[in-house]
N, C-alpha and C. Protein backbone atom coordinates (compact mmCIF):
# COMPACT_ATOMS: atom_id res chain seq x y z
N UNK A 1 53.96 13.46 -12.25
CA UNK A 1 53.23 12.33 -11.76
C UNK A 1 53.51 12.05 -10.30
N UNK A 2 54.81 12.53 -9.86
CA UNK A 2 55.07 12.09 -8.57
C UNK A 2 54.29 13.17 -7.63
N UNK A 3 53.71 14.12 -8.04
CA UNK A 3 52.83 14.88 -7.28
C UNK A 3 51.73 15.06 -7.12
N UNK A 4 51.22 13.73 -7.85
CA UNK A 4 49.36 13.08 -8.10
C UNK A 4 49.70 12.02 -7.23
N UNK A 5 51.24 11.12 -6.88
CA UNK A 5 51.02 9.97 -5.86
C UNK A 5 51.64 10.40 -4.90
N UNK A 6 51.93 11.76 -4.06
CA UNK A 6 52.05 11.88 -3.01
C UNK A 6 50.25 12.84 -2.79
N UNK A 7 49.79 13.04 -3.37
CA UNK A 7 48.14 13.71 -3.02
C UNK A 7 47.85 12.42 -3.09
N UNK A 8 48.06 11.86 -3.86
CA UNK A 8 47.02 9.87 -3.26
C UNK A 8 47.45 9.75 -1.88
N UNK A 9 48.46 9.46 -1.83
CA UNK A 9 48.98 9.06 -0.19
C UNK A 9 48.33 10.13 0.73
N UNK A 10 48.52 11.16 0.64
CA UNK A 10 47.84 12.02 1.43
C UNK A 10 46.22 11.74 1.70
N UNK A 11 45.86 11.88 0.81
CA UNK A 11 44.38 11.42 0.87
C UNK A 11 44.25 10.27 1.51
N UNK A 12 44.63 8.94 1.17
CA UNK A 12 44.45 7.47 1.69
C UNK A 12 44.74 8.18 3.36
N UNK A 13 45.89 8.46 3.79
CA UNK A 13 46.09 8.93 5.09
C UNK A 13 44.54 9.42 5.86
N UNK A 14 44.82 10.93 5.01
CA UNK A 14 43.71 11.35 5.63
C UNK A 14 42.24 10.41 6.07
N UNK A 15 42.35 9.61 4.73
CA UNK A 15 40.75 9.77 4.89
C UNK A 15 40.92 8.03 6.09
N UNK A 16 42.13 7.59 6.25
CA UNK A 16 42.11 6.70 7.22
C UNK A 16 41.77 6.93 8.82
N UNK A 17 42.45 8.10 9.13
CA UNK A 17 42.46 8.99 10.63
C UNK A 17 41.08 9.12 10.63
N UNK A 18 40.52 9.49 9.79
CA UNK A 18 38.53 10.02 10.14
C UNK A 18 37.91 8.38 10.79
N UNK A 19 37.38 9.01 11.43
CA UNK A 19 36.32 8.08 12.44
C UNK A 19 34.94 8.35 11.81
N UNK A 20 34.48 7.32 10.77
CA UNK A 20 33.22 7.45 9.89
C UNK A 20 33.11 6.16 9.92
N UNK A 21 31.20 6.21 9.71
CA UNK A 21 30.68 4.75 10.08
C UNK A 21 30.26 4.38 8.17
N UNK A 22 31.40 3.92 8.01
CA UNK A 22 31.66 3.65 6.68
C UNK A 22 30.35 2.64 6.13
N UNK A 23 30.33 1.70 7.02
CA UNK A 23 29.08 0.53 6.93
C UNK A 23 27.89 0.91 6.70
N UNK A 24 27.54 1.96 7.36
CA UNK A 24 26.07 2.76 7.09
C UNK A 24 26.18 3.19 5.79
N UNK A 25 26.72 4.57 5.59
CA UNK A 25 26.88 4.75 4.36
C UNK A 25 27.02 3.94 2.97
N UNK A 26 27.47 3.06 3.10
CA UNK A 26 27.59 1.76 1.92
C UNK A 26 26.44 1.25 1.84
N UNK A 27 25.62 1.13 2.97
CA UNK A 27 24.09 0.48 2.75
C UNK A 27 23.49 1.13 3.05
N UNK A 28 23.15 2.32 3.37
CA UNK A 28 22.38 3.72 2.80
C UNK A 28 21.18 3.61 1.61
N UNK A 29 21.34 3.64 1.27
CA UNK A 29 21.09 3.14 -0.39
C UNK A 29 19.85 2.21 0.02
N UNK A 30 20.37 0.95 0.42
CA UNK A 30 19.58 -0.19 0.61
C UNK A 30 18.55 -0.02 1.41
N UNK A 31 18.67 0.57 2.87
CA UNK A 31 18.06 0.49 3.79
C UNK A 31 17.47 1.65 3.45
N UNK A 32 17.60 2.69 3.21
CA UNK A 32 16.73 3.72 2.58
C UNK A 32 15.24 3.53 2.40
N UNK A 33 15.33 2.29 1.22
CA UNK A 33 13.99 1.79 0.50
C UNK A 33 13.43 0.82 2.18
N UNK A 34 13.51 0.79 2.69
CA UNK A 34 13.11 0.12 3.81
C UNK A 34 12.46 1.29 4.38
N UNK A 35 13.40 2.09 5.04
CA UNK A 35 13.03 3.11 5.79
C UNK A 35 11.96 3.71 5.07
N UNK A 36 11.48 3.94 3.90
CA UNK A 36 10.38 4.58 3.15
C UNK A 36 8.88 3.70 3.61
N UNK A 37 9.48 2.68 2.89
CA UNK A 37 8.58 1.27 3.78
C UNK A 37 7.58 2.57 4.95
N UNK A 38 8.17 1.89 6.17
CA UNK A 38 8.37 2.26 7.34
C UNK A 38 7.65 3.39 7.58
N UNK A 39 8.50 4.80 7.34
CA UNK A 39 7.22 6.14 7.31
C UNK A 39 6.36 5.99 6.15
N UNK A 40 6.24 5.56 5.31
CA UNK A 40 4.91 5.46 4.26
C UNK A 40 4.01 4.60 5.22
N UNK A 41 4.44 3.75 5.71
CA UNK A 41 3.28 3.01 6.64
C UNK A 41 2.62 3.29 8.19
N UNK A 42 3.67 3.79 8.43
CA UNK A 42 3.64 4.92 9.46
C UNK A 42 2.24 5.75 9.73
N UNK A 43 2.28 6.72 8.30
CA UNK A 43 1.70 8.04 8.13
C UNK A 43 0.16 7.38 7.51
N UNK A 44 0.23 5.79 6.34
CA UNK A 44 -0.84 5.36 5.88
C UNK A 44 -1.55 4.94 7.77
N UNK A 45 -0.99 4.78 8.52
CA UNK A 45 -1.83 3.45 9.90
C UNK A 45 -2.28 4.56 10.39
N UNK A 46 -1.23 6.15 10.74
CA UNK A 46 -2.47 6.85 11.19
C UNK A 46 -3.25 7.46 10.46
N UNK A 47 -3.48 7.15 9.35
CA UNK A 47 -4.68 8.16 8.69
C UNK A 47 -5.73 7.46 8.64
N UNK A 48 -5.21 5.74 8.58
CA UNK A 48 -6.55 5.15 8.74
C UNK A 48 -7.18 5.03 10.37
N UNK A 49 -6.51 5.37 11.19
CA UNK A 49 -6.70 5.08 12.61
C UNK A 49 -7.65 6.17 12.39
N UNK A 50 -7.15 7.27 12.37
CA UNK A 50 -7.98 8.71 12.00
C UNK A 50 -9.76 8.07 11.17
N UNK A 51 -9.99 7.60 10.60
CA UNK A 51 -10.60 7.50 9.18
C UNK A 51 -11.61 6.23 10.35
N UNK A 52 -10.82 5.62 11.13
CA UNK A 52 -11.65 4.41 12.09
C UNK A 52 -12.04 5.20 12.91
N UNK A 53 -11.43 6.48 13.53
CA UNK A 53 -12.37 7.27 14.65
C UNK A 53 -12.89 7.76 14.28
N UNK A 54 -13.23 8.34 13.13
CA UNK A 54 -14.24 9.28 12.43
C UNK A 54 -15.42 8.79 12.44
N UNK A 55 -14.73 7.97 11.83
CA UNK A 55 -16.48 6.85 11.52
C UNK A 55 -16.69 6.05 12.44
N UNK A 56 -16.36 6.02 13.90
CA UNK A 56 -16.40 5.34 14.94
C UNK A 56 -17.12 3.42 14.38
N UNK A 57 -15.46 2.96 14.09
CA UNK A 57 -15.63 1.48 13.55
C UNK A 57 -15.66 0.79 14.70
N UNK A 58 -16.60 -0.39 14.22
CA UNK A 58 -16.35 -1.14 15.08
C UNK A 58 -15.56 -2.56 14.76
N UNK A 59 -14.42 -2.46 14.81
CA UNK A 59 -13.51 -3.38 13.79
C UNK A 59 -12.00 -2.87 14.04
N UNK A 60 -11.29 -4.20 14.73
CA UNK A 60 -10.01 -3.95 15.08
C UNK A 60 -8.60 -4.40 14.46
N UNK A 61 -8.14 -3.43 13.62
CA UNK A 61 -7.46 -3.61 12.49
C UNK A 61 -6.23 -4.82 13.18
N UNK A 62 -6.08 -4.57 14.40
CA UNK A 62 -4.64 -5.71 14.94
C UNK A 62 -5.66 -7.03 14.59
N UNK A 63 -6.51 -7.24 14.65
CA UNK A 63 -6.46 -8.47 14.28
C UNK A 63 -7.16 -9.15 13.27
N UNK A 64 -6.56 -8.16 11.99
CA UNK A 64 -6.38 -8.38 10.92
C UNK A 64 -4.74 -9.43 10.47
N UNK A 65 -5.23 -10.72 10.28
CA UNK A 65 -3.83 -11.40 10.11
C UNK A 65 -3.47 -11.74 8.64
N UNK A 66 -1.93 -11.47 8.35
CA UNK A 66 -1.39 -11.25 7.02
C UNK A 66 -0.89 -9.67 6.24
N UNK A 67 -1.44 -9.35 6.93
CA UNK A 67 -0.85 -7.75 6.63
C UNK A 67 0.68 -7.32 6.29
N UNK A 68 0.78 -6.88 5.12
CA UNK A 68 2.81 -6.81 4.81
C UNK A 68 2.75 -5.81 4.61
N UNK A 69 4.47 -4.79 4.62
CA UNK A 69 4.06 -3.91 3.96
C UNK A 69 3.45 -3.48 2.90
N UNK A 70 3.83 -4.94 1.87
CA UNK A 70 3.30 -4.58 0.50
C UNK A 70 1.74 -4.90 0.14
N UNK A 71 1.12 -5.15 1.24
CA UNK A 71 -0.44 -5.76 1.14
C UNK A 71 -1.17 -3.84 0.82
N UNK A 72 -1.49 -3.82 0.69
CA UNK A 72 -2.60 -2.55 -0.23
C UNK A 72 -3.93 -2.34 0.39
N UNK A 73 -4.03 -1.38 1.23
CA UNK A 73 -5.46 -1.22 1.98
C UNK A 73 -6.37 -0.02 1.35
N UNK A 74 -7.32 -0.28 0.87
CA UNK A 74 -8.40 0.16 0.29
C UNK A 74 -9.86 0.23 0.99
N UNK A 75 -9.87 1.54 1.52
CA UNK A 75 -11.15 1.72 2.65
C UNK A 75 -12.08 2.88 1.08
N UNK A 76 -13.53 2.02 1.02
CA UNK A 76 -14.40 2.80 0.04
C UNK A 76 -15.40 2.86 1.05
N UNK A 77 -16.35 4.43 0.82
CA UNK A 77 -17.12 4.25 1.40
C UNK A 77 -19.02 3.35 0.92
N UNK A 78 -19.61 3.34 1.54
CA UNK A 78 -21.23 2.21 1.33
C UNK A 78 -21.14 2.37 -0.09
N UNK A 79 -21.25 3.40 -1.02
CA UNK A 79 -21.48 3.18 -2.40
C UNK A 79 -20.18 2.85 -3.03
N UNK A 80 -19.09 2.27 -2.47
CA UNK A 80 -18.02 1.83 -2.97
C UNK A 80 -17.06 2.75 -4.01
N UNK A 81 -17.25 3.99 -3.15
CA UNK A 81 -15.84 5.22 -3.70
C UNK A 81 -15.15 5.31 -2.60
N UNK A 82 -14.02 5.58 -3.08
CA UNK A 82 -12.69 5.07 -2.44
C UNK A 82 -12.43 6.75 -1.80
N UNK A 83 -12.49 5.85 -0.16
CA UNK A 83 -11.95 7.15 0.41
C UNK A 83 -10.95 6.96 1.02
N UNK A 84 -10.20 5.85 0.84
CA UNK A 84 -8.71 5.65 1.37
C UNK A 84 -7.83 4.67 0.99
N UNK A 85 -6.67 4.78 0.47
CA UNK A 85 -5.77 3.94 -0.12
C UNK A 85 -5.05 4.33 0.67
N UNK A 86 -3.96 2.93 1.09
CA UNK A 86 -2.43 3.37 1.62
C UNK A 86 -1.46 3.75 0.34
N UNK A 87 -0.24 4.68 0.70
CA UNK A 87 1.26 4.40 -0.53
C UNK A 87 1.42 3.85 -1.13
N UNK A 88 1.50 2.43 -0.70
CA UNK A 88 1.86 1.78 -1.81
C UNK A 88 1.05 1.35 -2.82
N UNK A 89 -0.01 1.63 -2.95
CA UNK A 89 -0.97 1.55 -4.29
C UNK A 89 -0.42 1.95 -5.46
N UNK A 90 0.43 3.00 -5.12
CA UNK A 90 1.52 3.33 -6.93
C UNK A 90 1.97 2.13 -7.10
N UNK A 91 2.97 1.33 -5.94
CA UNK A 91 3.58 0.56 -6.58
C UNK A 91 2.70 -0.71 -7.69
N UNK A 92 1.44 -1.01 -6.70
CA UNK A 92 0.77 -1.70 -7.78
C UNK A 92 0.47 -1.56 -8.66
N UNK A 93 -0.56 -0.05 -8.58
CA UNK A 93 -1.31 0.06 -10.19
C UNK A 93 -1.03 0.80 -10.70
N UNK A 94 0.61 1.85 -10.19
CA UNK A 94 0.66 3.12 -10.79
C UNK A 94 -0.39 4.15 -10.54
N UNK A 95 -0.80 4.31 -9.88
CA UNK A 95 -1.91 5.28 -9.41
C UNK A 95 -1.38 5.77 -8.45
N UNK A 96 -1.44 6.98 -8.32
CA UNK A 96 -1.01 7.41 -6.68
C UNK A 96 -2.49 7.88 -5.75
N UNK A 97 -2.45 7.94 -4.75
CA UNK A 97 -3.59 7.75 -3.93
C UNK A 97 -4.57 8.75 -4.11
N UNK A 98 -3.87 9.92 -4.61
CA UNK A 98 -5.01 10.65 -4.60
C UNK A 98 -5.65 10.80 -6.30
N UNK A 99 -5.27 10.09 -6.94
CA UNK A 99 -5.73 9.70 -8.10
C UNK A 99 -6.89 8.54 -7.72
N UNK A 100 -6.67 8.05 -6.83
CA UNK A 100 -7.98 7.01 -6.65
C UNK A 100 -9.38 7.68 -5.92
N UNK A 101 -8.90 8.65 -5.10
CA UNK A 101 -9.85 9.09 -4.33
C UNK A 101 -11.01 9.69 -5.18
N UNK A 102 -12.29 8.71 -4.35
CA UNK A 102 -13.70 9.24 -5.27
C UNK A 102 -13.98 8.44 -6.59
N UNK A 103 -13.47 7.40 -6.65
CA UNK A 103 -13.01 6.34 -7.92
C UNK A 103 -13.74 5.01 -7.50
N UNK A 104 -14.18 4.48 -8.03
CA UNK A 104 -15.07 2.91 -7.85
C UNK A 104 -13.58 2.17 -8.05
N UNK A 105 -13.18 1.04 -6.96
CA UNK A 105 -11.93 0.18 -7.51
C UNK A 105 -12.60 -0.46 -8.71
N UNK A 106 -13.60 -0.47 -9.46
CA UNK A 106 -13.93 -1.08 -10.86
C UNK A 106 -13.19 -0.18 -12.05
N UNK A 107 -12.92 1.25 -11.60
CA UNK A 107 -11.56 1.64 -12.21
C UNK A 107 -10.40 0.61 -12.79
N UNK A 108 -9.94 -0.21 -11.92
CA UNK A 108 -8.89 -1.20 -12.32
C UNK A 108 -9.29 -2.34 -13.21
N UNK A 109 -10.56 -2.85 -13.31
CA UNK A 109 -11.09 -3.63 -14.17
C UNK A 109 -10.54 -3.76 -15.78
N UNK A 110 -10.99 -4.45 -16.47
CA UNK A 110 -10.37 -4.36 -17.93
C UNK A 110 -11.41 -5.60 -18.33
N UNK A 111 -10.79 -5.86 -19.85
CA UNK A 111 -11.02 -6.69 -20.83
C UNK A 111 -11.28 -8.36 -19.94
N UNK A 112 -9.94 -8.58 -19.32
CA UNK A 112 -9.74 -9.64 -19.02
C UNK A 112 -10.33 -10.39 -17.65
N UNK A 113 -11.08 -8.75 -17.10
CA UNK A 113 -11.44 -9.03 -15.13
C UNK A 113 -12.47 -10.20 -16.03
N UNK A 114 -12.79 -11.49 -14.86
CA UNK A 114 -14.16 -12.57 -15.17
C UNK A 114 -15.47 -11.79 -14.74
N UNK A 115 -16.03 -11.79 -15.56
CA UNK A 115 -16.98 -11.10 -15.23
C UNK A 115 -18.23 -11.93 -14.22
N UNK A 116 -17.67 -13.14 -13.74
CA UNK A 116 -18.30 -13.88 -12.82
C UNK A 116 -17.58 -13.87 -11.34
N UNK A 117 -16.24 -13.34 -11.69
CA UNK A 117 -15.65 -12.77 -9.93
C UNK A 117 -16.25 -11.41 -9.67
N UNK A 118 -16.78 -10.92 -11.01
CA UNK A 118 -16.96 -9.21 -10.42
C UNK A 118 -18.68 -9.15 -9.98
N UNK A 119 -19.11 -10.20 -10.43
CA UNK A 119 -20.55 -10.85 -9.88
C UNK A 119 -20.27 -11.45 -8.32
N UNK A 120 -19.82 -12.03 -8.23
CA UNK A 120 -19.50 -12.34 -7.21
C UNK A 120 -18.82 -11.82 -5.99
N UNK A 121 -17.93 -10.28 -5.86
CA UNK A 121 -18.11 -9.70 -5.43
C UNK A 121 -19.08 -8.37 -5.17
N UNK A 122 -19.30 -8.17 -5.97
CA UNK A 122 -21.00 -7.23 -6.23
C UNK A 122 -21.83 -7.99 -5.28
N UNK A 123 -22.19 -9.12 -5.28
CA UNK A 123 -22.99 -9.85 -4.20
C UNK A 123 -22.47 -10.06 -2.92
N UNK A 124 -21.27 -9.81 -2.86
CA UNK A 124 -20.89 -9.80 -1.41
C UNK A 124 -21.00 -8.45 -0.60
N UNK A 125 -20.65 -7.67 -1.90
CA UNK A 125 -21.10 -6.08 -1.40
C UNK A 125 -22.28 -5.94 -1.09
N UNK A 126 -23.47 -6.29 -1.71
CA UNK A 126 -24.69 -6.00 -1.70
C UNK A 126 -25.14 -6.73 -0.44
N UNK A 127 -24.68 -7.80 -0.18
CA UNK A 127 -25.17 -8.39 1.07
C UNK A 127 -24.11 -8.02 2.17
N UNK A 128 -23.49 -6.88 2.24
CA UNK A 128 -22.54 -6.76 3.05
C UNK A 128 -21.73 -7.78 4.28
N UNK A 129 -21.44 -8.66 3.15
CA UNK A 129 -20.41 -9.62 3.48
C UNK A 129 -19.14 -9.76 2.95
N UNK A 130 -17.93 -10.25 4.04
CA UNK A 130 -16.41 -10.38 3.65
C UNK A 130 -16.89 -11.35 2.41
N UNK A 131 -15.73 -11.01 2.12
CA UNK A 131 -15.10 -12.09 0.44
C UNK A 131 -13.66 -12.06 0.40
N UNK A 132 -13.48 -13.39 -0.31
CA UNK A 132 -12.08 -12.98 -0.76
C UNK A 132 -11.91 -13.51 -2.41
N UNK A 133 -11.47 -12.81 -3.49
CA UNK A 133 -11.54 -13.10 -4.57
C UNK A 133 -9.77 -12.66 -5.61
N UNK A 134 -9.82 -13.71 -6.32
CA UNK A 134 -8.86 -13.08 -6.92
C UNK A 134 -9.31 -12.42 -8.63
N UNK A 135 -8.23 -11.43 -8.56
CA UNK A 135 -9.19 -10.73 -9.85
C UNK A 135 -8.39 -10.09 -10.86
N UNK A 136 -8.10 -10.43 -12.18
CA UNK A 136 -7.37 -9.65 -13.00
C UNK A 136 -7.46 -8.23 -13.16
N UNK A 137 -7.25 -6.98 -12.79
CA UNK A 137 -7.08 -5.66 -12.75
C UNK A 137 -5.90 -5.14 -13.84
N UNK A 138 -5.79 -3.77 -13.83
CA UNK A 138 -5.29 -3.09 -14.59
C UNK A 138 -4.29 -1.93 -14.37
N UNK A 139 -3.00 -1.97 -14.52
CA UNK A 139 -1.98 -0.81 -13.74
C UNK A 139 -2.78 0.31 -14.76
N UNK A 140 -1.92 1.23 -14.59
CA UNK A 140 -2.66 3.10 -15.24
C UNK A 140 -1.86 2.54 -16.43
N UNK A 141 -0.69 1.98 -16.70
CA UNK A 141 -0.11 1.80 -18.38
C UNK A 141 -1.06 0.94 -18.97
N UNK A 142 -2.04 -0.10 -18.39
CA UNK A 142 -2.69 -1.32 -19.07
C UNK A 142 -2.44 -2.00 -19.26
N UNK A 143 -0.88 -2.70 -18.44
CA UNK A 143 -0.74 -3.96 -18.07
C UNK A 143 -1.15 -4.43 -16.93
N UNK A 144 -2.02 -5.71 -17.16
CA UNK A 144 -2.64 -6.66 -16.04
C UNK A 144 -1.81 -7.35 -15.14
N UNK A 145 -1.89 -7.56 -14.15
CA UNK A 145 -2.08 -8.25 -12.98
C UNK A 145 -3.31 -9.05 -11.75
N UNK A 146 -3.00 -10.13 -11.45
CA UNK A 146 -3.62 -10.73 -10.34
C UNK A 146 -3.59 -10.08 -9.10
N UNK A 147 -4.85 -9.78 -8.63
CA UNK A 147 -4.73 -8.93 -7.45
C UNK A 147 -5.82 -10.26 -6.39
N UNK A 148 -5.38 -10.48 -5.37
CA UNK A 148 -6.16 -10.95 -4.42
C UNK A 148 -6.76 -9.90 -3.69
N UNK A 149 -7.92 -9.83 -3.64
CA UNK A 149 -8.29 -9.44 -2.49
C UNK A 149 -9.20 -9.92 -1.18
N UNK A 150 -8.83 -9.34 -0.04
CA UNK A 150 -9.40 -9.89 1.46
C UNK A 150 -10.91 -8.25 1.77
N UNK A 151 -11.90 -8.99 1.66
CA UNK A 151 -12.76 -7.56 1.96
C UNK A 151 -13.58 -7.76 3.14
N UNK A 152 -13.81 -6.52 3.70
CA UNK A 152 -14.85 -6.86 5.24
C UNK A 152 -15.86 -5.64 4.90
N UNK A 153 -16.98 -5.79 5.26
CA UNK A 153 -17.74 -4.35 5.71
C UNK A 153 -17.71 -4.20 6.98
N UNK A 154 -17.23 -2.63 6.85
CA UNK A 154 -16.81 -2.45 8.94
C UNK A 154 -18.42 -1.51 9.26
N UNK A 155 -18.69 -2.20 10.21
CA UNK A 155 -19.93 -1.12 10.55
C UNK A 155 -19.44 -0.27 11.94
N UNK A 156 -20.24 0.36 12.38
CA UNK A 156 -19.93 2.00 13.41
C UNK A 156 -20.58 0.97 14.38
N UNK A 157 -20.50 1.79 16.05
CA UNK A 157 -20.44 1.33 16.98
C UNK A 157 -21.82 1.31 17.19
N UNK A 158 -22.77 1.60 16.40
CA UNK A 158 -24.30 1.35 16.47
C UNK A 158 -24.36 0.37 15.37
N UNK A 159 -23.70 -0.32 14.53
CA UNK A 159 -24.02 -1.41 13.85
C UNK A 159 -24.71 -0.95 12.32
N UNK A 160 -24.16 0.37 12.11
CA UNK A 160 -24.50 0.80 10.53
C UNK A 160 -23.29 0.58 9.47
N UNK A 161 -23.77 -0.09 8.55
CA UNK A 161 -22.53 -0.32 7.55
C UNK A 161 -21.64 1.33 7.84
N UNK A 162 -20.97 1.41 7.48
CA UNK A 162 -19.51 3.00 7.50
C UNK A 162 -18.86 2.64 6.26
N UNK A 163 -18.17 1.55 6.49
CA UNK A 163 -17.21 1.62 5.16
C UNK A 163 -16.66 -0.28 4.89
N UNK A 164 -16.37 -0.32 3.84
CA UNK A 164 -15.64 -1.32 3.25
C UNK A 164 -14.01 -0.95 3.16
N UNK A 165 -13.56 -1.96 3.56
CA UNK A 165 -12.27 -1.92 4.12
C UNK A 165 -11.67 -3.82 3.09
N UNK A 166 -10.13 -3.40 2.26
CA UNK A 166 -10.17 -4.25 1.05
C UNK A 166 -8.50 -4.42 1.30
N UNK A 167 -7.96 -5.30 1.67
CA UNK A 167 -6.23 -5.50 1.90
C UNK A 167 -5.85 -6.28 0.83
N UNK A 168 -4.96 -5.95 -0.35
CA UNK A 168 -4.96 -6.45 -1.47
C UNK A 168 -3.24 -6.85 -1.88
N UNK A 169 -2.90 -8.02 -2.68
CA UNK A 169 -1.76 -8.22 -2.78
C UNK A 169 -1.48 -8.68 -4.23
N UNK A 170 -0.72 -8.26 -5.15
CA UNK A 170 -0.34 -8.56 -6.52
C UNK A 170 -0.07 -9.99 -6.63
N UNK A 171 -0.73 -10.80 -7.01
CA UNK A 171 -0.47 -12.41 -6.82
C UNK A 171 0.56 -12.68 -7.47
């Protein structure tokens, strides 16, 4: 036994002399899930920046106010198939993004959506006007949630509808 507590002592020694940023490492872990944050949003801002020059929008996402990381951007195009979700859409509906792509967000619908909010955005679509509605939806297991959503139709720099653009948050 006395040669398991002189290798302790040794060790405690050693590992005292090392110059390590002990603090990082301990919250590693934590800040990690941040840092994902961060490049997931990163890589989602330029694809939609990409996706705004394509379709030469005329619509300037900075001043869009309320935006979090965890807010959910959903760009469909005129017939309302989804040609762009950010990352974190798993976390909401369990879907990962390219499971949505080419998908009507009426995908998320269920039993419980009112079928007088889904009238009511249908008419905002059709008259290509913002809305904002809140709406019972559906994760991929088929448990519900409240989803708010904020919607705009962005038109191109000649003033043709392009796309619907939908920033959404789990109420």
């Amino acid at each position: 036994m006395k040669e398991l507590k002189v290798y302790d002592e040794s060790v405690a020694r050693f590992g005292e002399s090392q110059k390590s940023a002990k603090g990082l490492l301990l919250s590693w872990d934590i800040f990690s899930v941040h840092l994902q944050k961060i490049y997931g949003n990163t890589s989602d801002v330029k694809q939609l920046e990409s996706l705004a020059k394509q379709n030469r929008w005329d619509f300037d996402l900075k001043n869009v106010r309320g935006i979090t990381y965890d807010t959910v951007i959903v760009v469909t195009d005129p017939d309302i198939k989804i040609v762009f979700s950010t990352t974190n859409i798993a976390a909401m509906t369990g879907y990962e993004p390219s499971e949505m792509m080419g998908q009507s967000p009426k995908m998320l619908q269920g039993k419980s959506t009112s079928k007088s909010v889904a009238r009511t955005i249908r008419k905002a679509i059709n008259n290509q006007q913002p809305f904002e509605a809140t709406v019972v939806n559906y994760r991929k297991d088929g448990t519900p949630y409240d989803c708010v959503i904020t919607s705009f139709p962005i038109f191109d720099s000649k003033g043709r509808l392009s796309n619907f653009i939908a920033f959404e948050n789990a109420a």
